[in-house]
PDB file of N, CA and C in Angstrom:
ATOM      1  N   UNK A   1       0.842  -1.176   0.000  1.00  0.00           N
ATOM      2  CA  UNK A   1       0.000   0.000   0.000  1.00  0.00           C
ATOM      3  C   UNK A   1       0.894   1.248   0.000  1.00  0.00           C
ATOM      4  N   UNK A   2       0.789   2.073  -0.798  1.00  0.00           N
ATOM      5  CA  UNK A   2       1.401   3.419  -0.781  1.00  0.00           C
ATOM      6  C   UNK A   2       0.875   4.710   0.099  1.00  0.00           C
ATOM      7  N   UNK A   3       1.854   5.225   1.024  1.00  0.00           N
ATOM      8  CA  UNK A   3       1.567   6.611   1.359  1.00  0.00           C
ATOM      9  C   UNK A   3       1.328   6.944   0.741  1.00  0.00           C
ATOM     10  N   UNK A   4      -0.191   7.844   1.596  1.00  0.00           N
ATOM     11  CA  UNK A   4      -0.949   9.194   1.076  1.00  0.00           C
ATOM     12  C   UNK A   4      -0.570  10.191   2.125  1.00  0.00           C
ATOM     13  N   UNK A   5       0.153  11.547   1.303  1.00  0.00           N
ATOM     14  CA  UNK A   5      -0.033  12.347   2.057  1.00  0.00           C
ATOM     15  C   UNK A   5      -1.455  13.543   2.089  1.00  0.00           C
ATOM     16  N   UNK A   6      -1.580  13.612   3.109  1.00  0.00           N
ATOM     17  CA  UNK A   6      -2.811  14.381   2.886  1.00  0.00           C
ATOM     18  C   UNK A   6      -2.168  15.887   2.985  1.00  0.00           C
ATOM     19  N   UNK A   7      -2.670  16.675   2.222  1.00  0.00           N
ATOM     20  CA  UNK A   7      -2.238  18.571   1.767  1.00  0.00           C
ATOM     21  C   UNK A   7      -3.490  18.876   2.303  1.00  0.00           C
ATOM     22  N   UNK A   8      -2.890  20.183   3.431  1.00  0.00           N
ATOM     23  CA  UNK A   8      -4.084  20.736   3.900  1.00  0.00           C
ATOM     24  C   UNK A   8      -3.950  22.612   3.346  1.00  0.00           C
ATOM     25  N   UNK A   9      -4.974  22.839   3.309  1.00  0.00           N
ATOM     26  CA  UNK A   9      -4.931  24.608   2.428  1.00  0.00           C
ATOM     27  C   UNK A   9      -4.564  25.327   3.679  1.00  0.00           C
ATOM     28  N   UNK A  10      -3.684  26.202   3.322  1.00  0.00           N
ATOM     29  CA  UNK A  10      -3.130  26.939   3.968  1.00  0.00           C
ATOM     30  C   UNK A  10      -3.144  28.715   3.385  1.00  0.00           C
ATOM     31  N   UNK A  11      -3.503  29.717   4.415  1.00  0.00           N
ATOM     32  CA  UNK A  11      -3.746  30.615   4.026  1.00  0.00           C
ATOM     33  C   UNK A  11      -2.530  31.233   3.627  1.00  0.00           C
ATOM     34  N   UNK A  12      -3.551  31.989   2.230  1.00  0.00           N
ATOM     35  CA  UNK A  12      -2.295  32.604   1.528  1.00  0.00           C
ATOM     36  C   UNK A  12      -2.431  34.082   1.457  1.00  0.00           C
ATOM     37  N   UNK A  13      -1.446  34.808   2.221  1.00  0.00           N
ATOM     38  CA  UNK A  13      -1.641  36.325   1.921  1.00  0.00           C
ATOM     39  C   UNK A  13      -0.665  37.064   0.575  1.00  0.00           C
ATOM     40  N   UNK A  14      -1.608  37.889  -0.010  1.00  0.00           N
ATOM     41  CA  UNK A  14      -0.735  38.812  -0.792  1.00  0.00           C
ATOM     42  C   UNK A  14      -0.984  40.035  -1.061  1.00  0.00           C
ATOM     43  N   UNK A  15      -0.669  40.918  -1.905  1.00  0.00           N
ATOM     44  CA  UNK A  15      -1.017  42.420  -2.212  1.00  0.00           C
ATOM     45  C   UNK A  15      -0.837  42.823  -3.822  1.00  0.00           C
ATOM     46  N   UNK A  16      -1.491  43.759  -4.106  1.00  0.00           N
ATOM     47  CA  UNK A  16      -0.877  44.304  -5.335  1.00  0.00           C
ATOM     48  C   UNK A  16      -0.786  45.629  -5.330  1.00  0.00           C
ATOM     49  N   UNK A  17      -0.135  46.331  -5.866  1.00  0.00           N
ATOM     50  CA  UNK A  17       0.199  47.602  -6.237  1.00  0.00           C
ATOM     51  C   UNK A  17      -0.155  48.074  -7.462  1.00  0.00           C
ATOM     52  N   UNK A  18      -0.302  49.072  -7.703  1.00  0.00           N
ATOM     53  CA  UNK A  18      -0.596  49.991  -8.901  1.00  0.00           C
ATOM     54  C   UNK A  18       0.888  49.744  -9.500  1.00  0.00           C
ATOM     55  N   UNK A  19       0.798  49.339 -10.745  1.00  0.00           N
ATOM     56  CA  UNK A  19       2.551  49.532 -11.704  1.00  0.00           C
ATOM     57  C   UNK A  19       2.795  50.890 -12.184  1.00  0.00           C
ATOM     58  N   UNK A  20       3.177  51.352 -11.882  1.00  0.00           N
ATOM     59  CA  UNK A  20       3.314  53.163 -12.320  1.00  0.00           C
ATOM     60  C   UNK A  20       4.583  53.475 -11.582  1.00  0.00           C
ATOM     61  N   UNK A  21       5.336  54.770 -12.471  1.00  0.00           N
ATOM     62  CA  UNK A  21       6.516  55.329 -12.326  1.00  0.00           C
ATOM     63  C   UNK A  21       6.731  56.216 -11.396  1.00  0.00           C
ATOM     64  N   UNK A  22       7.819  55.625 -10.298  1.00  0.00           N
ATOM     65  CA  UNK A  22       8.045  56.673  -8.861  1.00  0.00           C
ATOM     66  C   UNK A  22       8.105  57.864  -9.102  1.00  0.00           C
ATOM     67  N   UNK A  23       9.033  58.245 -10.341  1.00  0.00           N
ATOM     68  CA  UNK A  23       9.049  59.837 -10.474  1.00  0.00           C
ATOM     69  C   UNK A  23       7.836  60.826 -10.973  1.00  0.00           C
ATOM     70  N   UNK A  24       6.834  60.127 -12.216  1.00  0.00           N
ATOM     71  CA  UNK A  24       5.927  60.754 -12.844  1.00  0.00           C
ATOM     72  C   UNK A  24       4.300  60.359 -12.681  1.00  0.00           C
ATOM     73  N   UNK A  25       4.484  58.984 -12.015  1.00  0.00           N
ATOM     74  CA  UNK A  25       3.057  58.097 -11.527  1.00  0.00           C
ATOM     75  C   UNK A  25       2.443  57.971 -13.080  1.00  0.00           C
ATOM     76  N   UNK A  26       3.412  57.878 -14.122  1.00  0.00           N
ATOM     77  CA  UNK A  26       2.810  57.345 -15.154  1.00  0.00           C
ATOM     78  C   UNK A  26       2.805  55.453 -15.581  1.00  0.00           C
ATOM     79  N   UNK A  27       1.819  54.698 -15.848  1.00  0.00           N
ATOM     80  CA  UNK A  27       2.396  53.455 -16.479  1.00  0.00           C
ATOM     81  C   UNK A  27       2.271  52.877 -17.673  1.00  0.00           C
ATOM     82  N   UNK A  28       1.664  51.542 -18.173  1.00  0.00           N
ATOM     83  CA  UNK A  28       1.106  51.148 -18.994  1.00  0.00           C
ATOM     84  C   UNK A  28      -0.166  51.626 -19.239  1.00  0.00           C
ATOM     85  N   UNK A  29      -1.205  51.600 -18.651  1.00  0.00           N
ATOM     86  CA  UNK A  29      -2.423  52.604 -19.344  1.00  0.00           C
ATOM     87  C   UNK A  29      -1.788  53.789 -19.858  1.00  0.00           C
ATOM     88  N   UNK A  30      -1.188  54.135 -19.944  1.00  0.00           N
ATOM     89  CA  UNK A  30      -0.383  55.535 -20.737  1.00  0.00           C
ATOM     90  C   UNK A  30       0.567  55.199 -21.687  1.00  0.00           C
ATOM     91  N   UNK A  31       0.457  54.008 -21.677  1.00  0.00           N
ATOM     92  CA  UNK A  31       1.271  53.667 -23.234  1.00  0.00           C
ATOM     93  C   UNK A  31       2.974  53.301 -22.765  1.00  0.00           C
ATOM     94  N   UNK A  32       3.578  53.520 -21.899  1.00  0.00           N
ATOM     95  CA  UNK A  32       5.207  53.204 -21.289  1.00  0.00           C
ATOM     96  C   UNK A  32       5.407  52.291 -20.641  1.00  0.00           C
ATOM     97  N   UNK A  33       6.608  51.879 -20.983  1.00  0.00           N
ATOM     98  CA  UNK A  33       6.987  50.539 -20.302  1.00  0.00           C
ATOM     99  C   UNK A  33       7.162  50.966 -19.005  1.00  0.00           C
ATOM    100  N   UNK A  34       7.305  50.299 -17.846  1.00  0.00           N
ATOM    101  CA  UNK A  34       7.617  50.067 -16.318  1.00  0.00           C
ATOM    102  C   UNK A  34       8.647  49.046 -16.715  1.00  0.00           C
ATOM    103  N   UNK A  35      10.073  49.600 -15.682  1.00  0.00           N
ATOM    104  CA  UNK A  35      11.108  48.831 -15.600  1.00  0.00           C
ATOM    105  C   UNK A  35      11.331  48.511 -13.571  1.00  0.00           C
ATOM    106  N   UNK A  36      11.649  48.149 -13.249  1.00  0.00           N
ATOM    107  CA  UNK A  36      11.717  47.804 -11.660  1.00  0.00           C
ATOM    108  C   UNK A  36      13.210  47.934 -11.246  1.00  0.00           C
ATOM    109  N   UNK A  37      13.628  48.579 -10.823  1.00  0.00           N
ATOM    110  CA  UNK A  37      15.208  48.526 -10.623  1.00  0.00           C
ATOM    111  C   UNK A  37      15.592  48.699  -8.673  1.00  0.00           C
ATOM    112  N   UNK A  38      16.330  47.813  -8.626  1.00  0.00           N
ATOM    113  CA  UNK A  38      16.630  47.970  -7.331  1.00  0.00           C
ATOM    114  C   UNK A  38      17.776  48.904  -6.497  1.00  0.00           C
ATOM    115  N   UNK A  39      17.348  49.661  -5.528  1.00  0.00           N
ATOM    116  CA  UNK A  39      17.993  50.618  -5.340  1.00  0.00           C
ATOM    117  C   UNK A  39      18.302  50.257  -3.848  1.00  0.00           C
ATOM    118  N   UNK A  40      19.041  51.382  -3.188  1.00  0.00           N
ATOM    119  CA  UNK A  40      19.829  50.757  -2.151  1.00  0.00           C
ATOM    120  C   UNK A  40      18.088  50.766  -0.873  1.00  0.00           C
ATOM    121  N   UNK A  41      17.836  51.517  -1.161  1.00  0.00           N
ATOM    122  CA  UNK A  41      16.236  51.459  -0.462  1.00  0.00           C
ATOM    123  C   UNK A  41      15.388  51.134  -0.803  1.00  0.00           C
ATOM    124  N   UNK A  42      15.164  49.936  -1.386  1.00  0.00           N
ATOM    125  CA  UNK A  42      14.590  49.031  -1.860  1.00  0.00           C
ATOM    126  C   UNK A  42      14.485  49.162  -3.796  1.00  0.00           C
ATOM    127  N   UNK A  43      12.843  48.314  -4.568  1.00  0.00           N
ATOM    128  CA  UNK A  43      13.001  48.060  -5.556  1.00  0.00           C
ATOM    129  C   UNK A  43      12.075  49.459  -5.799  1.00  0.00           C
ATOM    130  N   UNK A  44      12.529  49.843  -7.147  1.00  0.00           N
ATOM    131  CA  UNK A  44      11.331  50.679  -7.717  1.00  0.00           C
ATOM    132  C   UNK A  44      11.336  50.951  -9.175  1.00  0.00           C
ATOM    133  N   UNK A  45       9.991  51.286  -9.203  1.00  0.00           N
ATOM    134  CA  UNK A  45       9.535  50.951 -10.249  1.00  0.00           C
ATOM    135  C   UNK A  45       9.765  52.370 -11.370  1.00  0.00           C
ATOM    136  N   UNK A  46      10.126  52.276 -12.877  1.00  0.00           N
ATOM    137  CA  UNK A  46      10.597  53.765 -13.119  1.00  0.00           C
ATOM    138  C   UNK A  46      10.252  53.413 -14.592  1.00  0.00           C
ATOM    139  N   UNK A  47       9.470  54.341 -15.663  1.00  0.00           N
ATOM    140  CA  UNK A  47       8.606  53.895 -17.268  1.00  0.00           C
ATOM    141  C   UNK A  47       9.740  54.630 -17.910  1.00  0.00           C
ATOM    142  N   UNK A  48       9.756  54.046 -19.212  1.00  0.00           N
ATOM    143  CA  UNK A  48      11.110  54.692 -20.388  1.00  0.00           C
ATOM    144  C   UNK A  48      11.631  55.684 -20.068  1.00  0.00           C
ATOM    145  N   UNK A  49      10.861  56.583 -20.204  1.00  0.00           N
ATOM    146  CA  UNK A  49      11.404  58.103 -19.629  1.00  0.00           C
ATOM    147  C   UNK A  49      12.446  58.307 -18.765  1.00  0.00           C
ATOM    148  N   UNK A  50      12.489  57.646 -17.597  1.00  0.00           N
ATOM    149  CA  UNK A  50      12.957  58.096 -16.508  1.00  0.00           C
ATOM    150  C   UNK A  50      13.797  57.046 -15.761  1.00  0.00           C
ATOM    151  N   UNK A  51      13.825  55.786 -16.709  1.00  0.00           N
ATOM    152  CA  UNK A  51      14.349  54.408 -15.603  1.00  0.00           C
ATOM    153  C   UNK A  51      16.060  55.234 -16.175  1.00  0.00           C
ATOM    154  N   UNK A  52      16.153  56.150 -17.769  1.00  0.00           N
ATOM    155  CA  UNK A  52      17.414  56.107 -18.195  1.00  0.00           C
ATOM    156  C   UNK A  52      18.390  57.292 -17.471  1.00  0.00           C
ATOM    157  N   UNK A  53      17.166  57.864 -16.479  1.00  0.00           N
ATOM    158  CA  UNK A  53      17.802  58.671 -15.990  1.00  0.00           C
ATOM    159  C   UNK A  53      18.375  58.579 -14.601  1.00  0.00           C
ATOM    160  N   UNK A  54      18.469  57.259 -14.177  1.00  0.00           N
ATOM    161  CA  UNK A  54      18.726  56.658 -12.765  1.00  0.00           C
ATOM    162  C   UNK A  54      20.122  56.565 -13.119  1.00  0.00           C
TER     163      UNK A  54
END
């Protein structure tokens, strides 16, 4: 006879954020890419415009 393990559901928390650019709060509904770059205070998020100016 083979073990069954039985999987029990376990709660799962998460969040989402708006994708839009730290400097201009512009994102994709506006037509620009969002790039995510990590900085020494954490990750953030920055659209064509402005990721080239980091």
């Amino acid at each position: 006879m083979q073990d069954m393990q039985i999987l029990r559901a376990h709660d799962v928390l998460s969040s989402v954020s708006k994708v839009e650019c730290y400097v201009c709060g512009k994102g994709i509904d506006d037509g620009h890419t969002i790039t995510a770059k990590t900085l020494p205070h954490g990750i953030v998020l920055f659209c064509d415009v402005h990721y080239s100016l980091q």
